[in-house]
C-alpha atoms as a PDB file:
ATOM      1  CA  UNK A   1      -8.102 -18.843  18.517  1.00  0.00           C
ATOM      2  CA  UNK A   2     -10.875 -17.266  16.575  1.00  0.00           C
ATOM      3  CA  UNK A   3     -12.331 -13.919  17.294  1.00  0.00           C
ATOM      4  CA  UNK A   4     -15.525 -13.801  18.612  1.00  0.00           C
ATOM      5  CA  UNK A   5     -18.155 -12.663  15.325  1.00  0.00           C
ATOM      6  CA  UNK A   6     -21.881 -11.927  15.400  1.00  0.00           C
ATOM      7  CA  UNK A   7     -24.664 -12.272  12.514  1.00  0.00           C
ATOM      8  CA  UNK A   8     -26.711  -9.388  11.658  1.00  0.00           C
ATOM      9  CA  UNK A   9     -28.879  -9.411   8.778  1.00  0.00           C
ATOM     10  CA  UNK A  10     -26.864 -12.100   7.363  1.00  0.00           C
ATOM     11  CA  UNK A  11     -23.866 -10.091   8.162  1.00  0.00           C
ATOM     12  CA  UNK A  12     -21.093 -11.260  10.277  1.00  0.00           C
ATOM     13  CA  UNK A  13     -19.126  -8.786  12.418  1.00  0.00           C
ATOM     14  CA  UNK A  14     -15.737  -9.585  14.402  1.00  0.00           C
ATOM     15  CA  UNK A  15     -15.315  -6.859  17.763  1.00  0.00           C
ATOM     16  CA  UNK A  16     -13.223  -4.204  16.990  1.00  0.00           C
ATOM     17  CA  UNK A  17     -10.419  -5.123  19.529  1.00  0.00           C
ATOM     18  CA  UNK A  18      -9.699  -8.599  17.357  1.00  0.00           C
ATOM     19  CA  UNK A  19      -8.257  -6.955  14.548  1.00  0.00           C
ATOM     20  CA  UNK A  20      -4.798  -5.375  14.983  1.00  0.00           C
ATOM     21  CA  UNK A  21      -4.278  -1.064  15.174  1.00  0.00           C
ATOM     22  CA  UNK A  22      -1.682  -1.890  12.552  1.00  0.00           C
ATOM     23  CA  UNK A  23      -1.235  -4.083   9.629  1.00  0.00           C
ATOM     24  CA  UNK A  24       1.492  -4.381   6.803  1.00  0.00           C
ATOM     25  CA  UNK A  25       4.149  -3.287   9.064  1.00  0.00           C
ATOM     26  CA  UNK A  26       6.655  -1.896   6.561  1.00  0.00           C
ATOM     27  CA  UNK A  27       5.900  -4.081   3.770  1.00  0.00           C
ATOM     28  CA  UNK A  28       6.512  -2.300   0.006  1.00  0.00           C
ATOM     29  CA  UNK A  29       3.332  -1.616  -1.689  1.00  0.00           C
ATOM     30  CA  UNK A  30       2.209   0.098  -4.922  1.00  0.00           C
ATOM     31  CA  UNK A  31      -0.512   2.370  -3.972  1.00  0.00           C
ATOM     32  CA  UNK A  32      -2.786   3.953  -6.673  1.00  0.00           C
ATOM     33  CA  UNK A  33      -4.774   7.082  -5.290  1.00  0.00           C
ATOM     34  CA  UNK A  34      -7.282   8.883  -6.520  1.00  0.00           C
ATOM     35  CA  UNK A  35      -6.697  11.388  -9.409  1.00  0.00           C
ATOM     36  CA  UNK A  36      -3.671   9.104 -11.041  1.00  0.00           C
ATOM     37  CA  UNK A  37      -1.193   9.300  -8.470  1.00  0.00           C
ATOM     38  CA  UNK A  38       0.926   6.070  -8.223  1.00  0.00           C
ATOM     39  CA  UNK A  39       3.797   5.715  -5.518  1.00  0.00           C
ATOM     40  CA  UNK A  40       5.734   2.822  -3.943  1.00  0.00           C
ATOM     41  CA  UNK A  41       6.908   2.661  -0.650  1.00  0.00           C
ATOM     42  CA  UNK A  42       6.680   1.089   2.849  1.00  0.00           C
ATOM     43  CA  UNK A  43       3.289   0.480   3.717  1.00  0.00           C
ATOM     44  CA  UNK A  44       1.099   0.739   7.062  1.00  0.00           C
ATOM     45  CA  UNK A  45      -2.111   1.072   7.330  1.00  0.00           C
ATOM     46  CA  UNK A  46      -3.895   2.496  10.935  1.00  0.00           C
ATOM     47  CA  UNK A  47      -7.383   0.301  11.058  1.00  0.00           C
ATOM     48  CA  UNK A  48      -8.627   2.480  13.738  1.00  0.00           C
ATOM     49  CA  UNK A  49      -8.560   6.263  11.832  1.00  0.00           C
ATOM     50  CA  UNK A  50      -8.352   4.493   8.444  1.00  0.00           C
ATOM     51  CA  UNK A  51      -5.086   6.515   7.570  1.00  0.00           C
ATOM     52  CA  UNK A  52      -2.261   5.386   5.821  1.00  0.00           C
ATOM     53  CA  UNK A  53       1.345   6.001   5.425  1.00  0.00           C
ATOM     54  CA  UNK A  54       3.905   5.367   2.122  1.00  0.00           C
ATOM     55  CA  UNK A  55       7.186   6.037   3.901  1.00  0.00           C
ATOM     56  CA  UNK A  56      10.471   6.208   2.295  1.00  0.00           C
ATOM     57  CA  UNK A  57       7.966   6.678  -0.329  1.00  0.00           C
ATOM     58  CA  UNK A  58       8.567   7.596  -4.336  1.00  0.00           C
ATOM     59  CA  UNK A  59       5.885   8.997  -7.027  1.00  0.00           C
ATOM     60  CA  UNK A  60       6.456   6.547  -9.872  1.00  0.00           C
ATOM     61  CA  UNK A  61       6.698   9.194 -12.432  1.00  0.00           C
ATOM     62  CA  UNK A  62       6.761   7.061 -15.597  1.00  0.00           C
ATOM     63  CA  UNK A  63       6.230   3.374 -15.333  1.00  0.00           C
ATOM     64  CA  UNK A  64       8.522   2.492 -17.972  1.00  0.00           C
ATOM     65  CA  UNK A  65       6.153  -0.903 -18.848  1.00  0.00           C
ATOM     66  CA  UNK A  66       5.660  -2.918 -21.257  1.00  0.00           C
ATOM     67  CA  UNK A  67       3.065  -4.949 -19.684  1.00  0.00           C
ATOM     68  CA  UNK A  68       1.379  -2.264 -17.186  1.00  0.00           C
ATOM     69  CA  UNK A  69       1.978  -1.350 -13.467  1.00  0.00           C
ATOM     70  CA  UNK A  70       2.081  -4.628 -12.079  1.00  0.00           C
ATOM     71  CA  UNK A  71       5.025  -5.505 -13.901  1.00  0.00           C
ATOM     72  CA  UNK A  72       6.762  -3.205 -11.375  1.00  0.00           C
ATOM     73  CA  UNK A  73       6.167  -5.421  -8.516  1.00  0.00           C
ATOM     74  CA  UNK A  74       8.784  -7.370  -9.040  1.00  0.00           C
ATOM     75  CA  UNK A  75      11.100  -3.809  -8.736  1.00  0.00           C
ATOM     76  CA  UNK A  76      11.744  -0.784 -11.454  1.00  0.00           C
ATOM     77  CA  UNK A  77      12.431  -1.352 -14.873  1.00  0.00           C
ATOM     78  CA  UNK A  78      15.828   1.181 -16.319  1.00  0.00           C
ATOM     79  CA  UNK A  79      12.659   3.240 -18.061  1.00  0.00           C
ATOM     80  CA  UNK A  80      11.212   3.821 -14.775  1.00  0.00           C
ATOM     81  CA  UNK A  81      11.581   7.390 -13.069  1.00  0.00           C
ATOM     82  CA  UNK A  82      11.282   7.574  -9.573  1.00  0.00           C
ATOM     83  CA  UNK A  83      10.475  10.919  -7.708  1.00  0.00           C
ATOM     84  CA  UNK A  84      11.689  10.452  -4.134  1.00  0.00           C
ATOM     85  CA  UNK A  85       8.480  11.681  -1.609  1.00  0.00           C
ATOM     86  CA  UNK A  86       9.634  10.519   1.970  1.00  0.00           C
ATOM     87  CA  UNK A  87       6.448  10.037   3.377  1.00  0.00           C
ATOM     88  CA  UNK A  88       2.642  10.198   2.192  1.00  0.00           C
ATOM     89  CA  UNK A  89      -0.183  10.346   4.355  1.00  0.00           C
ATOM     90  CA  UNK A  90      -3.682   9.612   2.833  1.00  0.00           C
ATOM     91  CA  UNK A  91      -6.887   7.957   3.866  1.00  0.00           C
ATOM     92  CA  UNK A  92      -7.851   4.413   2.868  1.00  0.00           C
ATOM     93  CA  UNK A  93     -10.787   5.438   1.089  1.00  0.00           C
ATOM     94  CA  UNK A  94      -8.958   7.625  -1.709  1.00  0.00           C
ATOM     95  CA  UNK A  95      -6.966   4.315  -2.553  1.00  0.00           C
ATOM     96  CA  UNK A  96      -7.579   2.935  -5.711  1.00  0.00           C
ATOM     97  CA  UNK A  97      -5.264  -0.094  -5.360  1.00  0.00           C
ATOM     98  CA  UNK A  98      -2.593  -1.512  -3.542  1.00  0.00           C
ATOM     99  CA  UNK A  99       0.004  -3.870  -5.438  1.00  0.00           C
ATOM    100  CA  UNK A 100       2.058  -6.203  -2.901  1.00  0.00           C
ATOM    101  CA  UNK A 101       6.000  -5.674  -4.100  1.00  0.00           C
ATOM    102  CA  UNK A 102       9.459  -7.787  -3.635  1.00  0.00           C
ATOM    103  CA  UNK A 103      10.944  -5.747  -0.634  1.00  0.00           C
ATOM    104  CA  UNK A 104      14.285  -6.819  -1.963  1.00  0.00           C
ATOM    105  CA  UNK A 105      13.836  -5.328  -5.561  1.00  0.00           C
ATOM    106  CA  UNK A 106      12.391  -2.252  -4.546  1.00  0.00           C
ATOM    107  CA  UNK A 107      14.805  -2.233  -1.230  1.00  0.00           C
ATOM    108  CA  UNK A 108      17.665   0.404  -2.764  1.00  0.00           C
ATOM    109  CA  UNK A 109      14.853   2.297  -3.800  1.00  0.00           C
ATOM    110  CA  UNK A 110      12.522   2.579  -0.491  1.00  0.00           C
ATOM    111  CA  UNK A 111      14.906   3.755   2.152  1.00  0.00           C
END
Protein backbone atom coordinates (compact mmCIF):
# COMPACT_ATOMS: atom_id res chain seq x y z
CA UNK A 1 0.00 0.00 0.00
CA UNK A 2 0.98 3.51 -0.79
CA UNK A 3 1.44 6.21 1.73
CA UNK A 4 -0.92 8.74 1.84
CA UNK A 5 0.91 12.19 -0.09
CA UNK A 6 -0.45 15.72 -0.46
CA UNK A 7 0.28 18.52 -3.26
CA UNK A 8 1.42 21.81 -2.22
CA UNK A 9 2.59 24.24 -4.62
CA UNK A 10 3.22 21.52 -6.97
CA UNK A 11 4.96 19.74 -4.23
CA UNK A 12 4.05 16.39 -3.03
CA UNK A 13 4.55 15.45 0.64
CA UNK A 14 4.20 11.77 2.18
CA UNK A 15 3.23 12.03 6.41
CA UNK A 16 6.05 11.65 8.39
CA UNK A 17 4.96 8.31 10.05
CA UNK A 18 5.19 6.47 6.32
CA UNK A 19 8.74 6.59 6.11
CA UNK A 20 10.75 4.29 8.42
CA UNK A 21 12.96 5.85 11.82
CA UNK A 22 15.67 3.77 10.21
CA UNK A 23 16.98 2.93 6.87
CA UNK A 24 20.16 1.02 5.56
CA UNK A 25 20.20 -1.19 8.47
CA UNK A 26 23.88 -2.17 8.54
CA UNK A 27 24.55 -2.00 4.98
CA UNK A 28 28.51 -0.92 4.04
CA UNK A 29 28.68 2.47 2.65
CA UNK A 30 31.43 4.89 1.56
CA UNK A 31 30.62 8.11 3.13
CA UNK A 32 32.40 11.36 1.98
CA UNK A 33 32.01 14.27 4.63
CA UNK A 34 32.69 17.52 4.52
CA UNK A 35 36.34 18.79 4.67
CA UNK A 36 37.79 15.44 2.74
CA UNK A 37 37.08 12.90 5.15
CA UNK A 38 36.26 9.50 3.49
CA UNK A 39 35.36 6.32 5.69
CA UNK A 40 33.63 2.97 5.07
CA UNK A 41 31.62 1.23 7.35
CA UNK A 42 28.13 -0.03 8.36
CA UNK A 43 25.66 2.41 7.60
CA UNK A 44 22.31 3.74 9.36
CA UNK A 45 20.84 6.59 8.95
CA UNK A 46 18.05 8.07 11.82
CA UNK A 47 15.31 9.99 9.40
CA UNK A 48 13.83 11.55 12.38
CA UNK A 49 17.14 13.68 13.94
CA UNK A 50 18.89 13.34 10.55
CA UNK A 51 22.00 11.68 12.31
CA UNK A 52 24.02 9.08 11.10
CA UNK A 53 26.23 6.36 12.22
CA UNK A 54 29.53 4.53 10.31
CA UNK A 55 30.01 1.68 12.77
CA UNK A 56 32.76 -0.73 12.71
CA UNK A 57 33.83 2.17 10.75
CA UNK A 58 37.54 2.90 9.03
CA UNK A 59 39.03 6.40 7.65
CA UNK A 60 40.21 5.32 4.21
CA UNK A 61 43.53 6.89 4.57
CA UNK A 62 44.87 6.45 1.02
CA UNK A 63 42.62 5.10 -1.63
CA UNK A 64 45.18 3.25 -3.36
CA UNK A 65 43.10 3.84 -7.00
CA UNK A 66 43.68 3.79 -10.12
CA UNK A 67 40.34 4.73 -11.27
CA UNK A 68 39.05 6.95 -8.16
CA UNK A 69 36.99 6.12 -4.98
CA UNK A 70 34.39 4.19 -6.46
CA UNK A 71 36.64 1.62 -7.50
CA UNK A 72 36.66 0.72 -3.78
CA UNK A 73 33.17 -0.40 -3.73
CA UNK A 74 33.78 -3.46 -4.81
CA UNK A 75 36.34 -3.81 -1.43
CA UNK A 76 40.15 -2.38 -0.79
CA UNK A 77 42.73 -2.55 -3.20
CA UNK A 78 46.58 -3.96 -1.40
CA UNK A 79 47.47 0.08 -1.82
CA UNK A 80 44.65 0.94 0.32
CA UNK A 81 45.30 1.97 4.10
CA UNK A 82 42.65 1.62 6.38
CA UNK A 83 42.55 3.52 9.80
CA UNK A 84 40.20 1.54 12.04
CA UNK A 85 37.48 4.37 13.71
CA UNK A 86 34.75 2.11 15.43
CA UNK A 87 32.04 4.32 15.16
CA UNK A 88 31.29 7.90 13.55
CA UNK A 89 28.49 9.95 14.31
CA UNK A 90 27.69 12.90 11.92
CA UNK A 91 24.67 14.65 10.54
CA UNK A 92 23.23 13.99 7.08
CA UNK A 93 23.75 17.35 5.95
CA UNK A 94 27.73 17.39 6.23
CA UNK A 95 27.63 14.28 3.79
CA UNK A 96 29.03 14.78 0.63
CA UNK A 97 28.31 11.29 -0.77
CA UNK A 98 27.46 7.96 0.04
CA UNK A 99 28.88 5.00 -2.22
CA UNK A 100 26.76 1.62 -1.79
CA UNK A 101 29.68 -1.26 -1.15
CA UNK A 102 29.84 -5.33 -1.51
CA UNK A 103 29.28 -6.23 2.26
CA UNK A 104 31.24 -9.33 1.49
CA UNK A 105 34.46 -7.52 0.18
CA UNK A 106 34.56 -5.02 2.69
CA UNK A 107 33.18 -7.74 5.43
CA UNK A 108 36.91 -8.63 7.11
CA UNK A 109 37.35 -5.11 7.11
CA UNK A 110 33.98 -3.65 8.82
CA UNK A 111 33.65 -5.66 11.97
Amino acid sequence: MEPSTIRIDEVEYIRKDSVPDKVYKGDVKIVILQRGWVYVGRYTQNNETMMCELNQAQNIRTWGTSKGLGELRDGPTSSTKLDPTGKVVFHLLTTIAIIDCDGDAWGKHCK
